[in-house]
Protein backbone atom coordinates (compact mmCIF):
# COMPACT_ATOMS: atom_id res chain seq x y z
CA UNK A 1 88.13 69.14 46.83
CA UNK A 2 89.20 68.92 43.16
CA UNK A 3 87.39 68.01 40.16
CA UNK A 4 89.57 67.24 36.92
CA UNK A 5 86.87 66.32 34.75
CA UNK A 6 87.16 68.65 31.70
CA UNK A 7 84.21 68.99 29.25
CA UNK A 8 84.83 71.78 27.42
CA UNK A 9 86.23 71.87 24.14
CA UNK A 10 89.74 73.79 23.35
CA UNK A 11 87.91 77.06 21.64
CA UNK A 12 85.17 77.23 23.34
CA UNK A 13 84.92 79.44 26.72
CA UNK A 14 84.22 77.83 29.82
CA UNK A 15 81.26 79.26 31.21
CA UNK A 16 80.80 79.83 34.90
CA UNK A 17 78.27 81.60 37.49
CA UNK A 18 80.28 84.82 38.93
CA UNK A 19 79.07 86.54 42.19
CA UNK A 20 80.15 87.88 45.16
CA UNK A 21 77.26 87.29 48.04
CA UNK A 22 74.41 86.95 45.96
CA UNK A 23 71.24 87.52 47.60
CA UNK A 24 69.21 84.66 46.29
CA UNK A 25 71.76 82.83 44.93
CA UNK A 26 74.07 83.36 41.31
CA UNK A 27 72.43 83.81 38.48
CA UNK A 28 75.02 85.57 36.44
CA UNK A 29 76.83 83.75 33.69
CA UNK A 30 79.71 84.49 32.32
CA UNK A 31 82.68 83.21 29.85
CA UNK A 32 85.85 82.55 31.08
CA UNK A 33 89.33 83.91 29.44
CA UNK A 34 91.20 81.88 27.93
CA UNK A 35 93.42 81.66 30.77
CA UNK A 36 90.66 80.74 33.18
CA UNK A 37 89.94 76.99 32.75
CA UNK A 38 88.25 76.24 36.13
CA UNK A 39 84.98 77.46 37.68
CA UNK A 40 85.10 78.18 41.19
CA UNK A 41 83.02 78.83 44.54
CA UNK A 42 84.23 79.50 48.05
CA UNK A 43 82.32 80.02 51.06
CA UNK A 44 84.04 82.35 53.54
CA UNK A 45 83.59 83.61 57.28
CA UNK A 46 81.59 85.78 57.83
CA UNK A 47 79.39 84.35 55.30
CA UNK A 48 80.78 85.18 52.23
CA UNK A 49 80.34 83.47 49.06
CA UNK A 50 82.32 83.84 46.07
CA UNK A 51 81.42 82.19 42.58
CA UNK A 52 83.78 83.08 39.50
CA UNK A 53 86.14 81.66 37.12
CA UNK A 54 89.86 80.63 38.16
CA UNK A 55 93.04 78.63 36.98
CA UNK A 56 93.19 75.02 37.85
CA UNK A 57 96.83 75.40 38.98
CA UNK A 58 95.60 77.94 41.34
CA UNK A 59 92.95 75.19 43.15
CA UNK A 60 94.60 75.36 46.54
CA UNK A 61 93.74 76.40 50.19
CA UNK A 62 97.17 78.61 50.26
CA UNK A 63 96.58 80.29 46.69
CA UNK A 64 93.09 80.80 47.29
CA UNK A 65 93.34 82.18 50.52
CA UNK A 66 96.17 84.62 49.53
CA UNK A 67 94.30 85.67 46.75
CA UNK A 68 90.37 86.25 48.40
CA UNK A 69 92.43 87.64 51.33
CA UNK A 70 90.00 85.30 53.40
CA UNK A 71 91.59 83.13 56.23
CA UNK A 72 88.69 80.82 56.88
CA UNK A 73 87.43 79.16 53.99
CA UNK A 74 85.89 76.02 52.27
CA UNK A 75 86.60 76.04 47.86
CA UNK A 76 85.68 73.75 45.04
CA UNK A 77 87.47 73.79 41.67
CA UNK A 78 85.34 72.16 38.32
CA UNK A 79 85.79 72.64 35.14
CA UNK A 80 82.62 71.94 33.65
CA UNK A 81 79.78 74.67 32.13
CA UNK A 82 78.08 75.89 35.17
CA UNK A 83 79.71 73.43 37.57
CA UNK A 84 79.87 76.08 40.33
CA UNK A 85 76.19 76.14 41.45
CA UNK A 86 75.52 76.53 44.92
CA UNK A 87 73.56 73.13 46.03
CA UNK A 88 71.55 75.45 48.39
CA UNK A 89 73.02 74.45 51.73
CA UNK A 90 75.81 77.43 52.82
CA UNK A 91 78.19 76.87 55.77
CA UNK A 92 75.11 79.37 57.88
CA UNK A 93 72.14 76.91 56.32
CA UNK A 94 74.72 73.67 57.89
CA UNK A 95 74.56 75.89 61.27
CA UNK A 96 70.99 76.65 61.39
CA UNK A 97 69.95 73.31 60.77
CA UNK A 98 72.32 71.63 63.74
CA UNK A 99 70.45 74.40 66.05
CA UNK A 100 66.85 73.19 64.78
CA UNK A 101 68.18 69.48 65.56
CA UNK A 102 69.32 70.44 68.87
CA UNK A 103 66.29 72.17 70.01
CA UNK A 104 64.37 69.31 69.11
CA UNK A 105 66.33 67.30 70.45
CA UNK A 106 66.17 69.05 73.67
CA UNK A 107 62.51 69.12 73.39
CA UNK A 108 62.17 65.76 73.42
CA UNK A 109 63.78 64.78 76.44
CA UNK A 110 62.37 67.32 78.07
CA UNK A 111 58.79 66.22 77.80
């Protein structure tokens, strides 16, 4: 998924969080080159989690892929300050929760 609002303001940098599998989640901030209009996070398998600046034109499944040298991947391109902050819920938190469901689930019926 895309996002082509733009916010920023021709000389100013873009700011961005940049991380590779951060622990507790990205804290680190940094300014975009001038060539770098996008922010960008991708969650990878095994987990892997990747938040940095990118290139709009460069927002795609293929490019991305090529370039992470990941083949299973989701992405999402924004190109607002800060845009690429984790909401908290990784492709592993999606998994664990579906297991909690099920065993409840299965606890249910069998009582």
């Amino acid at each position: 998924m895309r996002d082509t609002k733009v916010e920023h303001h021709k000389g100013h940098s873009l700011e961005c969080y940049s991380c590779i599998n951060p622990a507790n989640g990205c804290t680190t901030v940094v300014s975009c080159s001038h060539n770098q209009d996008t922010c960008f996070i991708v969650e990878a398998m095994p987990p892997k989690t990747y938040y940095q600046c990118w290139m709009f034109d460069r927002c795609s499944f293929k490019a991305t892929a090529k370039s992470l040298g990941e083949k299973e991947l989701q992405y999402r391109c924004c190109q607002e300050n800060l845009c690429n902050k984790s909401d908290g819920t990784s492709i592993s938190g999606k998994t664990a929760l579906l297991g909690i469901l099920l065993l409840v689930a299965v606890w249910r019926f069998c009582l």
